[in-house]
Each structure stands twice: as C-alpha cells, then as structure tokens.
C-alpha atoms as a PDB file:
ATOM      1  CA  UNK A   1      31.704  -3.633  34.191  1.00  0.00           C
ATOM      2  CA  UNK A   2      28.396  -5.423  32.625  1.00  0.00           C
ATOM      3  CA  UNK A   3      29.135  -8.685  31.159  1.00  0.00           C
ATOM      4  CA  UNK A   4      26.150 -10.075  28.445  1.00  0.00           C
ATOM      5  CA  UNK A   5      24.094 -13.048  29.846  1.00  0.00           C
ATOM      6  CA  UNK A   6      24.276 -16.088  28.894  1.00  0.00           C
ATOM      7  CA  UNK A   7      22.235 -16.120  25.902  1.00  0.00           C
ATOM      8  CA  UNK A   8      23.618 -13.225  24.260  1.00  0.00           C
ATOM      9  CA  UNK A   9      27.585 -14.650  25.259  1.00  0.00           C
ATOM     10  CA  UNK A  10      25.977 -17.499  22.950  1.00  0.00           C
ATOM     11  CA  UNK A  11      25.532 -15.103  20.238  1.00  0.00           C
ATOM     12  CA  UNK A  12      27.713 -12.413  20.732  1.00  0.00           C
ATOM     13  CA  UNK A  13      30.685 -14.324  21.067  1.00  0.00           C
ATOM     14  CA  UNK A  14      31.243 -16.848  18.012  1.00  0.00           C
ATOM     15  CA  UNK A  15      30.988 -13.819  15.329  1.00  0.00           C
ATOM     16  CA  UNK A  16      32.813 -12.121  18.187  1.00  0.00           C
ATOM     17  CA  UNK A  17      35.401 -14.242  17.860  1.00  0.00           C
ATOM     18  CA  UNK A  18      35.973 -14.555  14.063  1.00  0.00           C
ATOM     19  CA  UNK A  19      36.722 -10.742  14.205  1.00  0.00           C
ATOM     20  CA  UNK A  20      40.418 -11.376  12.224  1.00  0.00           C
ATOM     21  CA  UNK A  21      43.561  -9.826  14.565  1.00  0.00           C
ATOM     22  CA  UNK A  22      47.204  -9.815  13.488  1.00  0.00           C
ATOM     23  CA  UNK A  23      49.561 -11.468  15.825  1.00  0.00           C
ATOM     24  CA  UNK A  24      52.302  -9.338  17.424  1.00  0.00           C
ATOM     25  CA  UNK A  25      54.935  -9.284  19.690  1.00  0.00           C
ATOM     26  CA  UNK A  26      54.977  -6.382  21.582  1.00  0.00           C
ATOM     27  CA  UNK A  27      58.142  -5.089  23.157  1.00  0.00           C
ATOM     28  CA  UNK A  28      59.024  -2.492  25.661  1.00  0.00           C
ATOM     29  CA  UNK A  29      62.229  -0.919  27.574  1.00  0.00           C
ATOM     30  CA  UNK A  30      60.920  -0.536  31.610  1.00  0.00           C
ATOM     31  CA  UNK A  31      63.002   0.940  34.445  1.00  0.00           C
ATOM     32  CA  UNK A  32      66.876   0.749  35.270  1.00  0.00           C
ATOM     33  CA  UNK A  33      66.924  -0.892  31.864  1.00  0.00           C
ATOM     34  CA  UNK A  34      64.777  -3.624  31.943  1.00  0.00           C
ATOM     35  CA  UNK A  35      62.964  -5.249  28.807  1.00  0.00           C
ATOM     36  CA  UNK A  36      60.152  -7.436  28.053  1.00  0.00           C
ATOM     37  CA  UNK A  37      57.692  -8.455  25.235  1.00  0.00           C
ATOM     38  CA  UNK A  38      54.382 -10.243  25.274  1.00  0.00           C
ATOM     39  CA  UNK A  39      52.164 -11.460  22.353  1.00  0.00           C
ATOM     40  CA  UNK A  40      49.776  -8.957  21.362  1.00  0.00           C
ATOM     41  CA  UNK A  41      46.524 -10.126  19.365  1.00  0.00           C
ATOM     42  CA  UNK A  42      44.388  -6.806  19.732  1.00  0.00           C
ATOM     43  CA  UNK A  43      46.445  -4.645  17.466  1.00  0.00           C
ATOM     44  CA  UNK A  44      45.075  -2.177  14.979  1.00  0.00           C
ATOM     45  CA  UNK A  45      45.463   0.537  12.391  1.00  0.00           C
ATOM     46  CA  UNK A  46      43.675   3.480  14.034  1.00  0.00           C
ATOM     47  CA  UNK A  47      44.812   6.759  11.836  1.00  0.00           C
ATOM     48  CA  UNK A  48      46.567   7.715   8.959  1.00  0.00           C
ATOM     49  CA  UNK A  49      48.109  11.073   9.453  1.00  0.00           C
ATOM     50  CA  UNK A  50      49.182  11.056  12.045  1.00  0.00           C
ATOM     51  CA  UNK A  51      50.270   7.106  11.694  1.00  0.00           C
ATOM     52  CA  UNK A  52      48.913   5.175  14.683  1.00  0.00           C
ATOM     53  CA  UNK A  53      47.989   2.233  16.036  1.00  0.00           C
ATOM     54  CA  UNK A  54      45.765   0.367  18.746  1.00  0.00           C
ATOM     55  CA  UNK A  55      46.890  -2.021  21.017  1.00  0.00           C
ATOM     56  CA  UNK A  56      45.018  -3.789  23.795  1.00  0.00           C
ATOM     57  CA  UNK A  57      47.124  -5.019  26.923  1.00  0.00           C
ATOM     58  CA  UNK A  58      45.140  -7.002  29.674  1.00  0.00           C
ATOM     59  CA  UNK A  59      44.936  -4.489  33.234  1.00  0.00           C
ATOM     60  CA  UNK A  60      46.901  -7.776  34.754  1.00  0.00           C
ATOM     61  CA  UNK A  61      49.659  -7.257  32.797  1.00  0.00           C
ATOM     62  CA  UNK A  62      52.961  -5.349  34.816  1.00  0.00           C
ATOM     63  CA  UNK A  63      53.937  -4.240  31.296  1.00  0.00           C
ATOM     64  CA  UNK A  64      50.806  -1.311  31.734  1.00  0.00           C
ATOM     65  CA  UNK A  65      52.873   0.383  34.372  1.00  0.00           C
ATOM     66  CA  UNK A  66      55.543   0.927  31.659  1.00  0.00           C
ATOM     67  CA  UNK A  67      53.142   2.352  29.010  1.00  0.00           C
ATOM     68  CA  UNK A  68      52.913   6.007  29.937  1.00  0.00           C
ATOM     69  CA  UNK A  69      52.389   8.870  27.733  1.00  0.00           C
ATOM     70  CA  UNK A  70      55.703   8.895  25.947  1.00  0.00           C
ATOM     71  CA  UNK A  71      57.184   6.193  26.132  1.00  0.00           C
ATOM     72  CA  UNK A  72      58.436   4.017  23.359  1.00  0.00           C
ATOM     73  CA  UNK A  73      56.897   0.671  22.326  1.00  0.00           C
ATOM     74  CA  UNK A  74      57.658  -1.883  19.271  1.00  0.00           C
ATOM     75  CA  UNK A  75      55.056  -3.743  17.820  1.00  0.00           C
ATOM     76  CA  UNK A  76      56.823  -7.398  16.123  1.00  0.00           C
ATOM     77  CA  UNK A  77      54.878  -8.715  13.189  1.00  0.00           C
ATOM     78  CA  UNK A  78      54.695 -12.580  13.480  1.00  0.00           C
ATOM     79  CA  UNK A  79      54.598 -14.351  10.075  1.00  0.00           C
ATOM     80  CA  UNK A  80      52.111 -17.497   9.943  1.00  0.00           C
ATOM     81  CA  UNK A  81      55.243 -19.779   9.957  1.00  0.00           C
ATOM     82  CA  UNK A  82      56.338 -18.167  13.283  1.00  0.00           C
ATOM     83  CA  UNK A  83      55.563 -20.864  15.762  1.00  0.00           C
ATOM     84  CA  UNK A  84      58.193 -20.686  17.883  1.00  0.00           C
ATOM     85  CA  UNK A  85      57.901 -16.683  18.733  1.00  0.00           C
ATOM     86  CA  UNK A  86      54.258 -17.370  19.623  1.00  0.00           C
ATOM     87  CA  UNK A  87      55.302 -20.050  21.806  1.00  0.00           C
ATOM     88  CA  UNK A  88      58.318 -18.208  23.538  1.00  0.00           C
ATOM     89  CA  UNK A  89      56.366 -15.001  23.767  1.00  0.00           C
ATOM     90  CA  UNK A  90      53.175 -16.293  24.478  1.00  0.00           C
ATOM     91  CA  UNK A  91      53.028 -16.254  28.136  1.00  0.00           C
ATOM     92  CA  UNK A  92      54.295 -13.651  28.675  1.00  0.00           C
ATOM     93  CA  UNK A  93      57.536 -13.193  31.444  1.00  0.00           C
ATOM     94  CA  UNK A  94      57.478 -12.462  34.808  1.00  0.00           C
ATOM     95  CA  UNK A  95      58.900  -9.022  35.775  1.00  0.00           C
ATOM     96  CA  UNK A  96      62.382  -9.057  35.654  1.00  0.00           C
ATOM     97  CA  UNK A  97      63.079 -12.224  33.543  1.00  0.00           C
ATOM     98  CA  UNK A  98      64.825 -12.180  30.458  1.00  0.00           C
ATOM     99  CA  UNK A  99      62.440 -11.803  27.554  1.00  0.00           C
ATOM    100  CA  UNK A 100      64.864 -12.696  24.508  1.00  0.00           C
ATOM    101  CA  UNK A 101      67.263 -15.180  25.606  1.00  0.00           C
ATOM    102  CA  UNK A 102      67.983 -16.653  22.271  1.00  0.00           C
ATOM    103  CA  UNK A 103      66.558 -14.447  20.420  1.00  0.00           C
ATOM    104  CA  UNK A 104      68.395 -12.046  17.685  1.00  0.00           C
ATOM    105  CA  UNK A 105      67.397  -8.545  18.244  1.00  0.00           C
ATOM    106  CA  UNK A 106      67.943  -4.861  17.208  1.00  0.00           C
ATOM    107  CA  UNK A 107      67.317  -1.858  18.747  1.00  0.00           C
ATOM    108  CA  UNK A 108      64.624   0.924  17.226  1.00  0.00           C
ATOM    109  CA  UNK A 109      65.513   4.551  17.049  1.00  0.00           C
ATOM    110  CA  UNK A 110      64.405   5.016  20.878  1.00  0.00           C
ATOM    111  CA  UNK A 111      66.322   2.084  22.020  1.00  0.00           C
ATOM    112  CA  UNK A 112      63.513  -0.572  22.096  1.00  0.00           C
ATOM    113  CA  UNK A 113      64.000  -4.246  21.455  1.00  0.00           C
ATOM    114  CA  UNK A 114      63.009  -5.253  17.732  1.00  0.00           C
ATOM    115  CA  UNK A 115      63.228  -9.036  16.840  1.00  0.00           C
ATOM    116  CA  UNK A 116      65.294  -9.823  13.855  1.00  0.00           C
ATOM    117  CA  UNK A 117      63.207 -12.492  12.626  1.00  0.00           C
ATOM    118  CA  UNK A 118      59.689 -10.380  12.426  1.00  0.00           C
ATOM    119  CA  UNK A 119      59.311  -9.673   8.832  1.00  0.00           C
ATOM    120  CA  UNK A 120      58.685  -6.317   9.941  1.00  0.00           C
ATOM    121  CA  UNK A 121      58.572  -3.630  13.285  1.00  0.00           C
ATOM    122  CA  UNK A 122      56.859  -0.282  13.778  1.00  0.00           C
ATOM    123  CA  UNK A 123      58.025   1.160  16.559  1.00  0.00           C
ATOM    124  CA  UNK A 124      55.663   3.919  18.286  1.00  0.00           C
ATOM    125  CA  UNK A 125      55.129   6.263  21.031  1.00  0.00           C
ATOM    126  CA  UNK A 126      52.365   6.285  23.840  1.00  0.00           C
ATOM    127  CA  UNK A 127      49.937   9.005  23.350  1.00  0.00           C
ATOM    128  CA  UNK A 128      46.833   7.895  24.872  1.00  0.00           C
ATOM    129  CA  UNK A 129      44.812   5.174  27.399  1.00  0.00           C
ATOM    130  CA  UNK A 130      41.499   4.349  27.143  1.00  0.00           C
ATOM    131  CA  UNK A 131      40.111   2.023  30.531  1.00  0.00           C
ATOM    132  CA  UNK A 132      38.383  -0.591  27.908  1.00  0.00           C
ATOM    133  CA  UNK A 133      36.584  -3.378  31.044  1.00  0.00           C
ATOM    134  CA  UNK A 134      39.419  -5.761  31.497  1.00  0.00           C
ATOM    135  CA  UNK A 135      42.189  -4.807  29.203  1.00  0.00           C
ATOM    136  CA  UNK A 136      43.565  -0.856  28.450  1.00  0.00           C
ATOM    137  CA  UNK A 137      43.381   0.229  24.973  1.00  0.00           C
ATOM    138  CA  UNK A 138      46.610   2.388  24.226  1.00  0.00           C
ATOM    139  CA  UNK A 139      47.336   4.847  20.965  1.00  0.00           C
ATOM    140  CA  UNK A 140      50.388   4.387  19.544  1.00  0.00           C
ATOM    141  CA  UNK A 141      52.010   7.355  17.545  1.00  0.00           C
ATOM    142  CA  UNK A 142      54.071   5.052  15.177  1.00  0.00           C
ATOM    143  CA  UNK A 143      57.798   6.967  14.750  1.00  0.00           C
ATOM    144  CA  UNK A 144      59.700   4.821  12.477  1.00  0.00           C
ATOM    145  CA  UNK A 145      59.999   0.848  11.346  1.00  0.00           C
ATOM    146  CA  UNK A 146      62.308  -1.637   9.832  1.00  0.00           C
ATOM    147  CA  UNK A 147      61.789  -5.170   7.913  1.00  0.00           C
ATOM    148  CA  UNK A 148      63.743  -7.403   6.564  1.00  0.00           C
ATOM    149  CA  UNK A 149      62.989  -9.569   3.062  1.00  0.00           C
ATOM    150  CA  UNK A 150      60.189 -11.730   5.311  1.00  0.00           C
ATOM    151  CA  UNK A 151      58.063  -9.034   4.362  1.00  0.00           C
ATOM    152  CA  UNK A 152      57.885  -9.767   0.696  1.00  0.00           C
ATOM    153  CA  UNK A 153      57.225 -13.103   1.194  1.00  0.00           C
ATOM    154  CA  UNK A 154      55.994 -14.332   4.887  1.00  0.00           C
ATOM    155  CA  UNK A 155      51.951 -13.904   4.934  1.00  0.00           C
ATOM    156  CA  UNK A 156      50.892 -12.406   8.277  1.00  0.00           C
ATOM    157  CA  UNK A 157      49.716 -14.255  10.590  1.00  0.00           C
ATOM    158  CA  UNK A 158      45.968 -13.702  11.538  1.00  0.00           C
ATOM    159  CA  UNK A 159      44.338 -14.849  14.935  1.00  0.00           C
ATOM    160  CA  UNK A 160      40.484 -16.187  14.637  1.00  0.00           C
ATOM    161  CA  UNK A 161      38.649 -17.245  17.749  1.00  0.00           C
ATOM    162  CA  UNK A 162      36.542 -19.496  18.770  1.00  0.00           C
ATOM    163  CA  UNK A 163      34.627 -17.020  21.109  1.00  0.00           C
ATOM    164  CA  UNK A 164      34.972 -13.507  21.792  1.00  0.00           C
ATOM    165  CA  UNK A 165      35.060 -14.221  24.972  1.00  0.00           C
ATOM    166  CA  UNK A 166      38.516 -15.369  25.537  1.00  0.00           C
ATOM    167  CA  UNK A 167      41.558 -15.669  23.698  1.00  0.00           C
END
C-alpha cells in the first residue's frame, strides 16, 4: 500500500478531509447470537436500482469477519443532536460485550438491531468487498427501513475533517 509523501499529505489531506460524511451507527447480528454496532463515518449512496449503499469498516475491526456475502447489516442515522450515541458507539466494543446496554432497540426484518432513537434505519444485505488499503469497502443491497418522526425534523449529522488522513 503507497502512502503520499509528505508534501502531498500536506495537500491532499485538508480538502481530503472536508469531503462531508454522514454519521452512522452500524449494527450487525454475529455468531451464536451475538450483536454489536460501531460508528460508521464512510457511508454512501452508491446505486439507485438496485438501492445500495457503501460502507467503509477499518481491516482491524472483528466486525469484518461478520460481513460476508449475505448477511444482514443496519445502518443507524445519527441526528446532529445525537451526542450521546456517538459517544457510546464511538469506540467501538470488544467482541463479545454488550453493544446496547441502555439503549432502546428494534429488530429489522432479518433480525438486526435498529436503535429507536435514529431518526431513521436502512437495513441491507452484503453483496460485495472491495480490499480499499486499510479499511474494506462493502456494498450494501438495502432491503427495507424504518424512522420514526426524528426524520422530519432532526438534521443529519455530517462529519468534516481536519485531514484526510485520519478520522
């Protein structure tokens, strides 16, 4: 993996980093019934018909060896007023710890956690990988979604950076 030198890091990476990205939480069902969710800030409208979406996950995250062709994932819109998601979520949980404690969810169509208080879900299914340097970029089949009145009213919360070359 080539990484730009330090004068083009200098360049590349402040208009790098004001690239706008939505803030997510991302949530997924694993084996023998385990859950999780981490905060997602690489997510993206890729297609119309069929709906899909992007979503980056770094390689270091456990949560990759869930994400096979198939299976179900959520993607949790955080409002701008959502502080306390982005701090619970942000993170992210070691593998087997409880992700929502004190958290309200539901469950999508394919059983995966949705949070209550995210003006709106999409939930999707896995139909692609793409090895992107240090992070995997997935397509995401999107297969139904649900919102509540947060929708109408709660802005979305967008992500600027300082750099593009960290978060």
């Amino acid at each position: 993996m080539s990484t730009p030198d330090t004068a083009h890091r200098d360049t590349i990476g402040p208009v790098l980093g004001r690239t706008p990205s939505g803030l997510f939480i991302l949530t997924a069902c694993g084996p023998d019934g385990a859950e999780t969710g981490m905060l997602a800030s690489w997510v993206q409208q890729a297609s119309f018909e069929p709906p899909t979406m992007t979503v980056a996950v770094n390689r270091k995250r456990y949560i990759n060896d869930w994400m096979s062709t198939g299976a179900a994932i959520a993607l949790n819109l955080l409002g701008e007023t959502q502080k306390s998601l982005l701090g619970h979520f942000g993170r992210g949980f070691d593998p087997g710890a409880p992700a929502f404690t004190g958290l309200e969810i539901v469950r999508t169509p394919r059983g995966c956690p949705a949070l209550s208080a995210s003006p709106g879900w999409l939930e999707g299914r896995i139909t692609g990988r793409l090895d992107a340097g240090d992070h995997f970029v997935y397509t995401v089949e999107l297969t139904a979604a649900g919102s509540n009145s947060a929708l109408e009213t709660e802005k979305p919360w967008v992500h600027i950076r300082k750099s593009g070359f960290n978060y």
